[in-house]
Protein backbone atom coordinates (compact mmCIF):
# COMPACT_ATOMS: atom_id res chain seq x y z
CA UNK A 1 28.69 71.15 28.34
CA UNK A 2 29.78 74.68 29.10
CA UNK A 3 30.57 76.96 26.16
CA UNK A 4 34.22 78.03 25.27
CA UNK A 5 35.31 79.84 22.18
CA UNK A 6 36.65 77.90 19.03
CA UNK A 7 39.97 79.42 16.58
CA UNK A 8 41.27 77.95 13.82
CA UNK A 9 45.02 79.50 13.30
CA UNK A 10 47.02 78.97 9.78
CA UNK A 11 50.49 79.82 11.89
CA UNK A 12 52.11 78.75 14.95
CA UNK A 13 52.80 82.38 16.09
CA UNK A 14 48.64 82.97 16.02
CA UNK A 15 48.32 79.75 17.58
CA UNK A 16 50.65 80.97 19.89
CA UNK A 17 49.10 83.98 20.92
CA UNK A 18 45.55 82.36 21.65
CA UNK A 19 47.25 79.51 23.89
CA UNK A 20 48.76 82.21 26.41
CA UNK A 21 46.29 84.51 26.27
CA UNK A 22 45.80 85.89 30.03
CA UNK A 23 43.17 85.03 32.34
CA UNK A 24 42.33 81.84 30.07
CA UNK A 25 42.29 78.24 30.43
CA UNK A 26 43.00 77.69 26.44
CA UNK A 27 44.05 74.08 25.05
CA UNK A 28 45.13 72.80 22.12
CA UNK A 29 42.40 70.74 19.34
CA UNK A 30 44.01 67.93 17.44
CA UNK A 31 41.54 64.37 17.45
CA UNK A 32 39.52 65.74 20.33
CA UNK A 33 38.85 62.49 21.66
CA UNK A 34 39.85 63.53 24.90
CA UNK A 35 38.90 66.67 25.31
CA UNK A 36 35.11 66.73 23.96
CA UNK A 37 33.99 64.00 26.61
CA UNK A 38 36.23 65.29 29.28
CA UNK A 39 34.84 69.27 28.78
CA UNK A 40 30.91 67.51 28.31
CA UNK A 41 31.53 65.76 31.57
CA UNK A 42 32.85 68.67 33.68
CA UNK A 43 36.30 67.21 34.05
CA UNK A 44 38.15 70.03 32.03
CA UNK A 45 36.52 73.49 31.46
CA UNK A 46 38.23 75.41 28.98
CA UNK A 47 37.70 78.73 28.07
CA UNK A 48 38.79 78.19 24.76
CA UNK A 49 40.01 75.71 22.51
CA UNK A 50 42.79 76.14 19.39
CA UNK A 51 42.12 73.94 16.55
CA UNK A 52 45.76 73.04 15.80
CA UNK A 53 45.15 70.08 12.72
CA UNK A 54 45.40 72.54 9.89
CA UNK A 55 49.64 74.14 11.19
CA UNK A 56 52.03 73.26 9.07
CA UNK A 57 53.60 69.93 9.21
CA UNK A 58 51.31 68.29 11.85
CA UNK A 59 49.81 66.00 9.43
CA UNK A 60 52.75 64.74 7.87
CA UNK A 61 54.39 61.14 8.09
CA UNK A 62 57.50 61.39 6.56
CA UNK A 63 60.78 59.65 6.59
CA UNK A 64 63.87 61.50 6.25
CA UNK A 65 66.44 59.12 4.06
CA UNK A 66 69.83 61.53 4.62
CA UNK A 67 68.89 61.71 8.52
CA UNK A 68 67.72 57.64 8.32
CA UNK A 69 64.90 58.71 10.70
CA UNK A 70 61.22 58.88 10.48
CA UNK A 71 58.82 62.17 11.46
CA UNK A 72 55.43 61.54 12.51
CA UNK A 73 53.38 64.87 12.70
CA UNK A 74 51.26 65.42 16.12
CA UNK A 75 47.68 65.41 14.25
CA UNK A 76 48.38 62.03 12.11
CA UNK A 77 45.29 59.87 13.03
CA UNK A 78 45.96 56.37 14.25
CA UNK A 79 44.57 55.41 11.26
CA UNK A 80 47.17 56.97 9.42
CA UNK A 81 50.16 55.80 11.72
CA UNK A 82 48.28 52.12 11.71
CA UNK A 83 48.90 51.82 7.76
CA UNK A 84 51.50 53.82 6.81
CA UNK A 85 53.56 51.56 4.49
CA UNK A 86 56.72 54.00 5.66
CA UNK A 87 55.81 53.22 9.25
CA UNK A 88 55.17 50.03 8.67
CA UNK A 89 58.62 49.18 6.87
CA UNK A 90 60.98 49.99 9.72
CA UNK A 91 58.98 50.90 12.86
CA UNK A 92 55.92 48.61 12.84
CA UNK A 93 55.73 48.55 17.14
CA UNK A 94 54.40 51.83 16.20
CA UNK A 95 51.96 50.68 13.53
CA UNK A 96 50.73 47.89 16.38
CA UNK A 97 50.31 50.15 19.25
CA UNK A 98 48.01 52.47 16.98
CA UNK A 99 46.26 49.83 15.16
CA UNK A 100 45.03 48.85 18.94
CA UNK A 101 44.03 52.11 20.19
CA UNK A 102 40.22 51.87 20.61
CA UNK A 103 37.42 51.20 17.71
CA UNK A 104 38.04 52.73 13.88
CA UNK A 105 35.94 55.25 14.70
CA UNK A 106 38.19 56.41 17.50
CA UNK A 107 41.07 56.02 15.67
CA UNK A 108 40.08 57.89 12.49
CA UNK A 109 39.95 60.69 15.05
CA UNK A 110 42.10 60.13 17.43
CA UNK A 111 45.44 61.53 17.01
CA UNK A 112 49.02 61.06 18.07
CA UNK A 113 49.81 64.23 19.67
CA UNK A 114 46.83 63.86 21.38
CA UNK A 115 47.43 60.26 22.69
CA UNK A 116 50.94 61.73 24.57
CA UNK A 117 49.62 64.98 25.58
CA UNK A 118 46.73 63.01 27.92
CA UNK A 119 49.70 62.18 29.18
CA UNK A 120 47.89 58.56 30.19
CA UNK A 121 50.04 56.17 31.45
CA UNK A 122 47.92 53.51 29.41
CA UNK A 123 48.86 55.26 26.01
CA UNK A 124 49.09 52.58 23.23
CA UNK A 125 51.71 54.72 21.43
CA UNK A 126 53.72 55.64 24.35
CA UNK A 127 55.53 52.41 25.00
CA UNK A 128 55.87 51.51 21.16
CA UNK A 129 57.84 55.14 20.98
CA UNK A 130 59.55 54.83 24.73
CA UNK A 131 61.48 51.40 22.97
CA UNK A 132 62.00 52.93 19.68
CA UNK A 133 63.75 56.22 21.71
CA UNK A 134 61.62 58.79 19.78
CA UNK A 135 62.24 62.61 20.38
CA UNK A 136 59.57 64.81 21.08
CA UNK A 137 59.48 67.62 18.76
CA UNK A 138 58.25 70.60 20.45
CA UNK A 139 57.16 74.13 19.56
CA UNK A 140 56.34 76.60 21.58
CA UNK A 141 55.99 80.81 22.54
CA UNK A 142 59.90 80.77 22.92
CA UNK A 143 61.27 78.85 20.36
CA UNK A 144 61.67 75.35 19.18
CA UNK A 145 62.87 72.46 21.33
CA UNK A 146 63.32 68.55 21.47
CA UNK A 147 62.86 65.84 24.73
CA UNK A 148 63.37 62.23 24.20
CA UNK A 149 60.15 61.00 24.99
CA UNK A 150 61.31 59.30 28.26
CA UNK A 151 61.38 63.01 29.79
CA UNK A 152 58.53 63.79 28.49
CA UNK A 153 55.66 61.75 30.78
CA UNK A 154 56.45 63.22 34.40
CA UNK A 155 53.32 61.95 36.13
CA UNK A 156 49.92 60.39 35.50
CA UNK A 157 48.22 63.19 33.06
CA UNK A 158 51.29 65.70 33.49
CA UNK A 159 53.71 66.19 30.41
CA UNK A 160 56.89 68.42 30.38
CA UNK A 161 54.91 70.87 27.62
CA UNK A 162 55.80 74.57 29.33
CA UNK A 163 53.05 76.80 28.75
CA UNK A 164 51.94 77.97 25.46
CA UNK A 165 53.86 75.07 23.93
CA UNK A 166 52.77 72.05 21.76
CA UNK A 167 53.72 68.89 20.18
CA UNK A 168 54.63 69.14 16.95
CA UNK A 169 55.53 65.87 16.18
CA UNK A 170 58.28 63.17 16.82
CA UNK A 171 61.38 61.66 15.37
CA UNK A 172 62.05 58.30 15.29
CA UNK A 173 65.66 57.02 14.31
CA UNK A 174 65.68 54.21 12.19
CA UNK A 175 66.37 50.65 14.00
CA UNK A 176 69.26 48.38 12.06
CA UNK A 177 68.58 46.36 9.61
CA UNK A 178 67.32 42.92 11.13
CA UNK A 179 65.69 44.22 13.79
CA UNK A 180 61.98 43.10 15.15
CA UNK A 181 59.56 44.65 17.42
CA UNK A 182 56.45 43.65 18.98
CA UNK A 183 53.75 45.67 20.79
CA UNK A 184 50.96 43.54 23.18
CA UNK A 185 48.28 44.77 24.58
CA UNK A 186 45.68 43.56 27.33
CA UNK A 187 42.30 45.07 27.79
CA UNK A 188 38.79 44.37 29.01
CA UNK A 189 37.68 44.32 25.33
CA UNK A 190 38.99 43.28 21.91
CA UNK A 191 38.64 46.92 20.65
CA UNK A 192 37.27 50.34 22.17
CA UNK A 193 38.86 50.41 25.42
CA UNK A 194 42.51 51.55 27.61
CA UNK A 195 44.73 48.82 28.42
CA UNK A 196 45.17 46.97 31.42
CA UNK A 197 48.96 46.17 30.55
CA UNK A 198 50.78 47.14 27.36
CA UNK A 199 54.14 45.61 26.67
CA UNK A 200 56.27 47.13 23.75
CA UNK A 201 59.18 45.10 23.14
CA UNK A 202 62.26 45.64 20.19
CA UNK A 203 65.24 43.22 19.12
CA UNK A 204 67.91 45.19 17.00
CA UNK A 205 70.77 43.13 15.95
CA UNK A 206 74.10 43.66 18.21
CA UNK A 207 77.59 41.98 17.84
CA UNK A 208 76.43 38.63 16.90
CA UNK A 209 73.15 39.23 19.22
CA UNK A 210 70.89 41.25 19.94
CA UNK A 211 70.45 44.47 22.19
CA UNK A 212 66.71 44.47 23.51
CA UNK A 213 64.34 47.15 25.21
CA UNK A 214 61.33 46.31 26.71
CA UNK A 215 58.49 49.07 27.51
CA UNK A 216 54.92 48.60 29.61
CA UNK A 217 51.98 50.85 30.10
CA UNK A 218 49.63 50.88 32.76
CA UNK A 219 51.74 49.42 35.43
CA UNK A 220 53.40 52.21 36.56
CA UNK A 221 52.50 56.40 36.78
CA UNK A 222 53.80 57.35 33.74
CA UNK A 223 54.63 54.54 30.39
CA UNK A 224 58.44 53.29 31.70
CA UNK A 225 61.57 50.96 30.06
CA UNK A 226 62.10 47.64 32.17
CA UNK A 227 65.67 47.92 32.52
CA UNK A 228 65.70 44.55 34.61
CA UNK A 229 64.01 42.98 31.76
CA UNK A 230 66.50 44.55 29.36
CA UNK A 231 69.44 43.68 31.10
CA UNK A 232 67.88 39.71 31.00
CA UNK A 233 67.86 40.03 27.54
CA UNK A 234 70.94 41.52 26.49
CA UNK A 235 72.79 39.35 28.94
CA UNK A 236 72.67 36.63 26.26
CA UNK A 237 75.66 35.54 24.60
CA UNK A 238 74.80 35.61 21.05
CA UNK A 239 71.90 35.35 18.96
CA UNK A 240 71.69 31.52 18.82
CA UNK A 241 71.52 31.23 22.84
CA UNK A 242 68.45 33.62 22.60
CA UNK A 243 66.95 31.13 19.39
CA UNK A 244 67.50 28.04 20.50
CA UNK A 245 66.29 25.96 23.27
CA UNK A 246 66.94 28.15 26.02
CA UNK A 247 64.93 31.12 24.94
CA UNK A 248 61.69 29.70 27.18
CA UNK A 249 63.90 30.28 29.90
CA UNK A 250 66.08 33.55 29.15
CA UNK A 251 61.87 34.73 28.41
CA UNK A 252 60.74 33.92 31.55
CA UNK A 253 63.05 35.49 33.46
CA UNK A 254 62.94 38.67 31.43
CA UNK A 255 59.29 38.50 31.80
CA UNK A 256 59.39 37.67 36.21
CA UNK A 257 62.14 41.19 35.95
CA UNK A 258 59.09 43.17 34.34
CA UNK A 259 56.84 42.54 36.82
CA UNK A 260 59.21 43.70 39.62
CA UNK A 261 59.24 46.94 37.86
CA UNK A 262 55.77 47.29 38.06
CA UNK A 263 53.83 50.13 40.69
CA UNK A 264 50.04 49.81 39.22
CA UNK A 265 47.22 50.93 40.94
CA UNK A 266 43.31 49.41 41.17
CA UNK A 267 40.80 51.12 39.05
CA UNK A 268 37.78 50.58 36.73
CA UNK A 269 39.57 48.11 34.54
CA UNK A 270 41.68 46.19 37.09
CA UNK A 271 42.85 45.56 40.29
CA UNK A 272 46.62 46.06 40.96
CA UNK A 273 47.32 43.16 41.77
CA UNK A 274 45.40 41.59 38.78
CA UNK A 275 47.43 44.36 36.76
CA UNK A 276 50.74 42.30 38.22
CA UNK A 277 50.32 39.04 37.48
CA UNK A 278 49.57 39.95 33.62
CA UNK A 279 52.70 41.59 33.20
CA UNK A 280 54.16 38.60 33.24
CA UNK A 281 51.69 37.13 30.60
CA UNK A 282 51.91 40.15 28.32
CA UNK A 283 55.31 40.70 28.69
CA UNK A 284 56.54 36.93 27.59
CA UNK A 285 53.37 37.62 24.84
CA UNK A 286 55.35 40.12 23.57
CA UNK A 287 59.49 38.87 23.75
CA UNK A 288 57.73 35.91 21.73
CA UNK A 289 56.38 37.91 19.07
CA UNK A 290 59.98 39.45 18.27
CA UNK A 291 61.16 35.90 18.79
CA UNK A 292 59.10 34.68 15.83
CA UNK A 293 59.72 37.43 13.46
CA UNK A 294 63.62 37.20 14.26
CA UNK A 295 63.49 33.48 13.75
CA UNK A 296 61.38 33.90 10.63
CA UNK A 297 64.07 35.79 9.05
């Protein structure tokens, strides 16, 4: 592994300074789960890295009651995000999609800033976030700024992060009352690897229904909303349509409009058209999980 230099700031502005500074291929240090194997195996080649964990904030899971959203700093570990009882409470897709990220070792380290910034379009948080309509909180050499996350993936590994600028964290408004999510992964293992398909699915309640959104990863070049599956789902009447006995068919068809969504590609893990089929499969995995929890209620 080729050498690079190693800082530690205590303030944006020095961290700041060290990821512009000229001539340099500098990036950011959160979980480094990423970037150690990808620098030891040639892939990246940094000059220099910026430790980032210790900045103000980035740590911090915190939810704001006046605002009635929730902030998840960039370096929170999985771990962290898996049992936070505040994440838990109101925005458990979240809690799923990080409690299936990889092995506890990976996800002691791994972190959540990290896990967007790869910019994968398998990232376990990604469509957990893309259905809860999370903002990217962003700071950066000229000022602050927010993105909802669905501008923020704008190709396979590519972000909209201008240079010099990181993640600071994300905001997460807080679903209604009564809502349900689900998040459902497929992979070639139980734990410890990327997923084949990811499904993120959320119910909130909705004039006597409910208003769905429905989010995959790895089917596409960047994590995406199924609008055709949405638009199956909200097209129900009311709530009891969606409960009762015609809710193996309303899923179905939600689940055949995901997979017409889908653009996936062949690689290590799966073939595309492998990748296709399961959409279906993880898709009516995942409208059924909401299903019970709504129906548990």
């Amino acid at each position: 592994m080729q050498p690079f230099d190693y800082y530690k700031p205590t303030t944006f502005d020095e961290a700041f300074q060290y990821l512009i500074e000229p001539g340099k291929k500098v990036l950011p240090l959160a979980g480094a789960t990423d970037l150690i194997p990808k620098t030891r195996d040639e892939v990246w080649h940094p000059d220099a890295v910026v430790d980032i964990k210790g900045l103000p904030g980035l740590r911090d899971i915190i939810m704001d009651e006046a605002d009635a959203r929730l902030y998840v700093g960039a370096a929170a570990s999985m771990t962290a995000i898996a049992r936070s009882e505040i994440v838990k409470s109101h925005w458990n897709v979240l809690a799923q999609g990080a409690a299936s990220m990889g092995n506890e070792q990976i996800r002691n380290r791994a972190t959540l800033g990290g896990n967007l910034c790869t910019a994968s379009p398998a990232a376990d948080t990604a469509a957990a976030l893309l259905v809860l309509e999370a903002t990217v909180y962003i700071k950066g050499p000229a000022g602050d700024r927010s993105l909802p996350i669905a501008q923020f993936f704008v190709g396979p590994g590519k972000t909209a992060l201008h240079p010099g600028e990181i993640v600071a964290g994300v905001f997460i408004p807080k679903p209604p009352e009564g809502s349900a999510g689900h998040y459902e992964k497929l992979s070639r293992r139980k734990a410890g690897d990327l997923a084949i398909v990811g499904v993120a699915a959320l119910a909130c309640p909705h004039n006597g229904g409910y208003r769905w959104r429905v989010a995959l990863s790895a089917v596409a070049p960047t994590p995406i909303r199924s609008a055709d599956a949405e638009h199956a789902l909200n097209s129900v009447a009311n709530a009891e349509d969606l409960l009762g006995v015609s809710k193996e068919a309303i899923i179905e068809e939600a689940a055949l409009s995901a997979y017409e969504c889908c653009c996936p590609i062949s690689d290590v893990r799966s073939s595309a058209d492998y990748r296709r089929a399961m959409v279906i499969q993880i898709a009516r995995r995942a409208m059924m999980g909401v299903l019970e929890q709504l129906e548990a209620k």
